[in-house]
N, C-alpha and C. Protein backbone atom coordinates (compact mmCIF):
# COMPACT_ATOMS: atom_id res chain seq x y z
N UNK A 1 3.84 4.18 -14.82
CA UNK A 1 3.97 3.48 -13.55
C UNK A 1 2.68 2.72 -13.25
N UNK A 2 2.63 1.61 -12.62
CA UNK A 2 1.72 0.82 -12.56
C UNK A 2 1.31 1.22 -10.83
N UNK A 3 -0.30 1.23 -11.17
CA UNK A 3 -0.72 1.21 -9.31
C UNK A 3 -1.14 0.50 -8.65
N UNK A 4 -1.44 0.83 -7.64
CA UNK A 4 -1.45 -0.09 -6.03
C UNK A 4 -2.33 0.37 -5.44
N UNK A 5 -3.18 -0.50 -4.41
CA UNK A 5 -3.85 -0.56 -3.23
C UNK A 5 -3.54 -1.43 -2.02
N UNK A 6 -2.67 -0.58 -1.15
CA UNK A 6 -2.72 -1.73 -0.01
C UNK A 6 -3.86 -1.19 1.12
N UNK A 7 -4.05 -2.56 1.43
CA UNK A 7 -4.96 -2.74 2.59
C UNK A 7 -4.28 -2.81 3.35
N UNK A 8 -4.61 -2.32 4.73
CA UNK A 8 -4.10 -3.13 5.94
C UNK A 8 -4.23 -3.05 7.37
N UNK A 9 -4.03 -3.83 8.14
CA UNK A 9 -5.23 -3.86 9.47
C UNK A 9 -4.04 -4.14 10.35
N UNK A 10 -4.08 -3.18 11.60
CA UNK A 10 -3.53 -3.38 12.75
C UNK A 10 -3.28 -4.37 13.61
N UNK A 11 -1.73 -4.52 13.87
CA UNK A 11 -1.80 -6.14 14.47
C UNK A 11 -2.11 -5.86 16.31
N UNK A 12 -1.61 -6.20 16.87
CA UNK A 12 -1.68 -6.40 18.51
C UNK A 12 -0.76 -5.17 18.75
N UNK A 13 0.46 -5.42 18.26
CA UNK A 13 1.50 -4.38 18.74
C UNK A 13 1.37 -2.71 18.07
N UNK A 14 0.30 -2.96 16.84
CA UNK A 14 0.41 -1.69 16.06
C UNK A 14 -1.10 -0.84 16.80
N UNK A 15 -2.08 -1.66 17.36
CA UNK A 15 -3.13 -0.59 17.88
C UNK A 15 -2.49 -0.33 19.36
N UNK A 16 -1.41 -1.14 19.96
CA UNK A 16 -1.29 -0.79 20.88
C UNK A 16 -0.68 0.55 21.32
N UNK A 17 0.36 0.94 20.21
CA UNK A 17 0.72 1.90 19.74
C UNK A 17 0.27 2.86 18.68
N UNK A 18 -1.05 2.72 18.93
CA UNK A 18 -2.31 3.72 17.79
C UNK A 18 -1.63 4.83 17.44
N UNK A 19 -1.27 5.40 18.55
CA UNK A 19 -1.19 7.14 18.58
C UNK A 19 0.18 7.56 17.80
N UNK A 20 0.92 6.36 17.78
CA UNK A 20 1.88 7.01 17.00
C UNK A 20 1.69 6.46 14.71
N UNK A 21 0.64 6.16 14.69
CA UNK A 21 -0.03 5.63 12.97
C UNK A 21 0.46 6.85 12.15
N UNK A 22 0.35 8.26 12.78
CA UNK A 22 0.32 8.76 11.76
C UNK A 22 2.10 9.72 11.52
N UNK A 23 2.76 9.15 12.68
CA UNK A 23 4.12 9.42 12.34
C UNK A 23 4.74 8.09 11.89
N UNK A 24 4.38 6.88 12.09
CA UNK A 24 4.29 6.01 11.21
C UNK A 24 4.16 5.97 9.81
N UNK A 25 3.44 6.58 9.26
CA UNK A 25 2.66 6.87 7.87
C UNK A 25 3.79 7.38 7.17
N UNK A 26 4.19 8.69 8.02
CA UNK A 26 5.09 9.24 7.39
C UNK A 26 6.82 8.71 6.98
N UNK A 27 7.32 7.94 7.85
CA UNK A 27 7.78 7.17 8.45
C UNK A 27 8.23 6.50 6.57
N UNK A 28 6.97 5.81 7.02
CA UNK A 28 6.51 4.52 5.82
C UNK A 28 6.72 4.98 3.92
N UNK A 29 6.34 6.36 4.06
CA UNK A 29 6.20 7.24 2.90
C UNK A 29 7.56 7.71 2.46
N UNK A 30 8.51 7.63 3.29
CA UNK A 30 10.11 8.07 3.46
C UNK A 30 10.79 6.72 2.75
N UNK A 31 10.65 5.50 3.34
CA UNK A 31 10.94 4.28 2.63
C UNK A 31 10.58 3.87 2.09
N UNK A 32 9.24 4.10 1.31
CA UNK A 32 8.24 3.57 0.33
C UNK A 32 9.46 4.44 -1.07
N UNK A 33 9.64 6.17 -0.51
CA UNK A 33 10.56 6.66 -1.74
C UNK A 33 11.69 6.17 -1.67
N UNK A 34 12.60 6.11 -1.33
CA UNK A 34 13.56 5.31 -1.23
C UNK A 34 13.77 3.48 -1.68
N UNK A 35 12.29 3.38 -1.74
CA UNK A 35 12.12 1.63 -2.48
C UNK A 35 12.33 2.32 -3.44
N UNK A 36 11.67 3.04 -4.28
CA UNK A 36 11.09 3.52 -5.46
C UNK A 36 9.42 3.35 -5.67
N UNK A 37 9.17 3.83 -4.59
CA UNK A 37 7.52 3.21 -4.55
C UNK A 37 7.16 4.85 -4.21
N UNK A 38 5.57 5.67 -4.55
CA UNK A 38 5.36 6.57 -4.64
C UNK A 38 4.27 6.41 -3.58
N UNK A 39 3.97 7.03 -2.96
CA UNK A 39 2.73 6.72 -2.47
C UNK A 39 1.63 8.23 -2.31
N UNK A 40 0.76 7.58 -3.00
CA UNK A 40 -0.08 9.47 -3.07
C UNK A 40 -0.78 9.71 -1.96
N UNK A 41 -1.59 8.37 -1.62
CA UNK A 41 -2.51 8.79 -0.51
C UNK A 41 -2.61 8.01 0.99
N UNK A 42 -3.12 8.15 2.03
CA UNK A 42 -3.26 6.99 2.88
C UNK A 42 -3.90 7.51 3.86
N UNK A 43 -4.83 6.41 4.09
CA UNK A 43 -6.38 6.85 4.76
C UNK A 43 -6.42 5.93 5.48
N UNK A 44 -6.56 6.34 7.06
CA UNK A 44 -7.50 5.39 8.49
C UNK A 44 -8.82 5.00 8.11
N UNK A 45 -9.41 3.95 7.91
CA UNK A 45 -10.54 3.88 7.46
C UNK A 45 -11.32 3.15 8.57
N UNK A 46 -13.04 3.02 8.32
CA UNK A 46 -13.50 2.23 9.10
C UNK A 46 -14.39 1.16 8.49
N UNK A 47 -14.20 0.24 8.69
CA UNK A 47 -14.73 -0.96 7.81
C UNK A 47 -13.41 -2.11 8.56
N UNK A 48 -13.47 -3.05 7.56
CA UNK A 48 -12.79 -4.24 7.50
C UNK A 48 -11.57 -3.90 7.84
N UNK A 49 -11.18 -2.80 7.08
CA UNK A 49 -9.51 -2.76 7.03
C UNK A 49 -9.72 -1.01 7.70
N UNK A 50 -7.71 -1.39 8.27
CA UNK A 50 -7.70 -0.52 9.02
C UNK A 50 -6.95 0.87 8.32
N UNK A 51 -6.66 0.68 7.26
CA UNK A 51 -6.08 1.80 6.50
C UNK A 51 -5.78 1.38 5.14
N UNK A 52 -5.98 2.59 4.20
CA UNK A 52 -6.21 2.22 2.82
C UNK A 52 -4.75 2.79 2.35
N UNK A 53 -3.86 2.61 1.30
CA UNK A 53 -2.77 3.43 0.61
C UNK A 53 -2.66 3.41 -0.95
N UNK A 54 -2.60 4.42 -1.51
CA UNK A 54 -2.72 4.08 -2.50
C UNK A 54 -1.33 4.53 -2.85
N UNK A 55 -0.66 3.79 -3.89
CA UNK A 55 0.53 3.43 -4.18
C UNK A 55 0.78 3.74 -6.02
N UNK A 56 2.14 4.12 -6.29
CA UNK A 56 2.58 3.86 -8.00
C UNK A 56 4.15 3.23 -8.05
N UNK A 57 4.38 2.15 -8.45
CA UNK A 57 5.63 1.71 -8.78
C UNK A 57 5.97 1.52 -10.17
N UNK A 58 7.27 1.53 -10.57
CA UNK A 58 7.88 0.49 -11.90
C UNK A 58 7.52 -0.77 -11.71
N UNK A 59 7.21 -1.00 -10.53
CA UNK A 59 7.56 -2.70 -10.36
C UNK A 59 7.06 -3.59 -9.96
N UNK A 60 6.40 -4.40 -9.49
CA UNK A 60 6.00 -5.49 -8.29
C UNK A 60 7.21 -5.72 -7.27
N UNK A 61 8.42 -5.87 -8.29
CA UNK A 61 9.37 -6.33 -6.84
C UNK A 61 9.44 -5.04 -5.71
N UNK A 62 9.38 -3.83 -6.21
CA UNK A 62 9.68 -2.67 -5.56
C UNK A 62 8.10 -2.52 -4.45
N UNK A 63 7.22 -3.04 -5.26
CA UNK A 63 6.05 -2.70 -4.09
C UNK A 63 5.65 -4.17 -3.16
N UNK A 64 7.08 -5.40 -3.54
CA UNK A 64 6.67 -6.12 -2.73
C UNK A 64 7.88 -6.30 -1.66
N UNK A 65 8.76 -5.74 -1.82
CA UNK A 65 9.44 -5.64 -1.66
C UNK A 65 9.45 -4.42 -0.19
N UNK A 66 8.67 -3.34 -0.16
CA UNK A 66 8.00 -2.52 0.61
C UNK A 66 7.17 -3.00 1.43
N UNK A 67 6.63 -3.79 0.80
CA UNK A 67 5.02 -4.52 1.96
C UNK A 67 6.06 -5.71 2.58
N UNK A 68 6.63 -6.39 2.51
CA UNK A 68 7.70 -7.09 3.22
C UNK A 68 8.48 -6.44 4.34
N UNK A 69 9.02 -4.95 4.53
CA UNK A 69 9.77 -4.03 4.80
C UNK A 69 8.87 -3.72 6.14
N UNK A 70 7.24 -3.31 5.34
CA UNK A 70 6.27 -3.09 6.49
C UNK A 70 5.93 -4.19 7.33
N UNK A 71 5.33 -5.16 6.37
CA UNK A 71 5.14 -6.32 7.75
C UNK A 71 6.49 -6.65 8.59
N UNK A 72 7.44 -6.78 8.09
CA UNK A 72 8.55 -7.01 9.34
C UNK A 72 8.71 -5.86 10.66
N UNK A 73 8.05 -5.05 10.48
CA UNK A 73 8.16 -3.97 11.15
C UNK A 73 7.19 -4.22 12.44
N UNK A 74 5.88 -4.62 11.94
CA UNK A 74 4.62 -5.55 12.62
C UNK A 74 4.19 -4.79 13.69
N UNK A 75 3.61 -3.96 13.09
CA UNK A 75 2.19 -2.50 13.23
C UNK A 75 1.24 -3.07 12.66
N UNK A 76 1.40 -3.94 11.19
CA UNK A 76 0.11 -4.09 10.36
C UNK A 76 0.45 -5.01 9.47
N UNK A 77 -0.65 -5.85 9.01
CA UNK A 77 -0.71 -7.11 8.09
C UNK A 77 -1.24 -5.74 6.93
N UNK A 78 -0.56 -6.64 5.41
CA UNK A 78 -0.81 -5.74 4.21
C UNK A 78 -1.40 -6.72 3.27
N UNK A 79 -2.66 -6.36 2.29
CA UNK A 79 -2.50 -7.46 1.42
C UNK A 79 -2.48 -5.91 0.17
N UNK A 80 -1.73 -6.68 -0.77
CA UNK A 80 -1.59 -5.04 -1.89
C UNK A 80 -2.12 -5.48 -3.09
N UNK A 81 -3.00 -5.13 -3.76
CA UNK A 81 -4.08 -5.20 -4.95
C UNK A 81 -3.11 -4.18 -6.07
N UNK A 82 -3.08 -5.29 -7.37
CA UNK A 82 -2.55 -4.17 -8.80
C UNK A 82 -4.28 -3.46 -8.77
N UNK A 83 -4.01 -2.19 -8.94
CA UNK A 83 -4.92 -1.49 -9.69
C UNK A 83 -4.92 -0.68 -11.23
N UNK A 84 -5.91 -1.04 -11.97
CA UNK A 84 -5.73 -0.27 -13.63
C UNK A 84 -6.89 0.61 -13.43
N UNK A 85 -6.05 1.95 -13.87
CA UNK A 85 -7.05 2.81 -14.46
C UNK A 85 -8.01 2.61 -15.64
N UNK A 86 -8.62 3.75 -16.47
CA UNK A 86 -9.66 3.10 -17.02
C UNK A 86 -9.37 2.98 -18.46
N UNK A 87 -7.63 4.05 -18.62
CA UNK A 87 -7.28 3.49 -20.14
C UNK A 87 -6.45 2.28 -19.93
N UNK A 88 -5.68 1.52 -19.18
CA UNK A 88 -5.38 0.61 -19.10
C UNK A 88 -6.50 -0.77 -18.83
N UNK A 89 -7.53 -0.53 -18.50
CA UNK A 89 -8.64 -1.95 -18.55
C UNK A 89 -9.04 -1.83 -19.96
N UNK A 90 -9.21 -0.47 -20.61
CA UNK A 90 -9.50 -0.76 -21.97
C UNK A 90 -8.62 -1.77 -22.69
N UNK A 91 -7.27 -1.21 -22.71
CA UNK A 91 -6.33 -1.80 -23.36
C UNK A 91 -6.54 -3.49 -23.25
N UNK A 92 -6.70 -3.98 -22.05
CA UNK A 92 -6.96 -5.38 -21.31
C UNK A 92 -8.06 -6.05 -22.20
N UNK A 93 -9.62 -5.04 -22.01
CA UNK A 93 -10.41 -5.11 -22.70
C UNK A 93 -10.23 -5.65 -23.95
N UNK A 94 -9.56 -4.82 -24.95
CA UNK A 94 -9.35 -5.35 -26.47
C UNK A 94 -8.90 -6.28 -26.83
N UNK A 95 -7.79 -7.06 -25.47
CA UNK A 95 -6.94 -8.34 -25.61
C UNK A 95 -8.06 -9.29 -25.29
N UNK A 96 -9.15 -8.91 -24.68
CA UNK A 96 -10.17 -10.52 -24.49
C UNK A 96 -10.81 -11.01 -25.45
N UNK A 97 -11.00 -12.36 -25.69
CA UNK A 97 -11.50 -12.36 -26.92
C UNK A 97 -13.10 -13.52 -26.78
């Protein structure tokens, strides 16, 4: 399965409703399985962005397909990063030439 990082930062309507983020989360983690999207972790953070997730799909369509699902929902803007572990950058690695 290939992984994921979404970012994503609270819109107007989603801090206004702060208190409910983390039945949200869960919420989100219910239809993320049901995409076929896994999601292991997800963290309130403080910095730039307002919460981190880290994600595993088969697919792009399935994890874009999810971040579409969320922004229509409009709690939070997502931008979602492929992430490779460190035997998959090798692999990448050997293809550069």
């Amino acid at each position: 399965m290939a992984a994921y990082v979404m970012l994503a930062n609270f819109t107007e309507q989603g801090i206004r409703d702060v208190k409910d983020t983390v039945k949200r989360a869960e919420a989100f983690k219910e239809t993320a399985k049901a995409a076929g999207v896994t999601i292991n972790d997800v963290y309130w953070t403080l910095g730039e962005y307002d919460i981190v997730v880290t994600a595993e799909a088969h697919n792009e369509m399935a994890v874009t397909a999810l971040g579409l699902t969320l922004a229509k929902a409009g709690n939070v803007r997502t931008q979602t990063l492929r992430a490779f572990p460190a035997k998959e950058m090798s692999e990448i690695l050997g293809k550069v030439k």
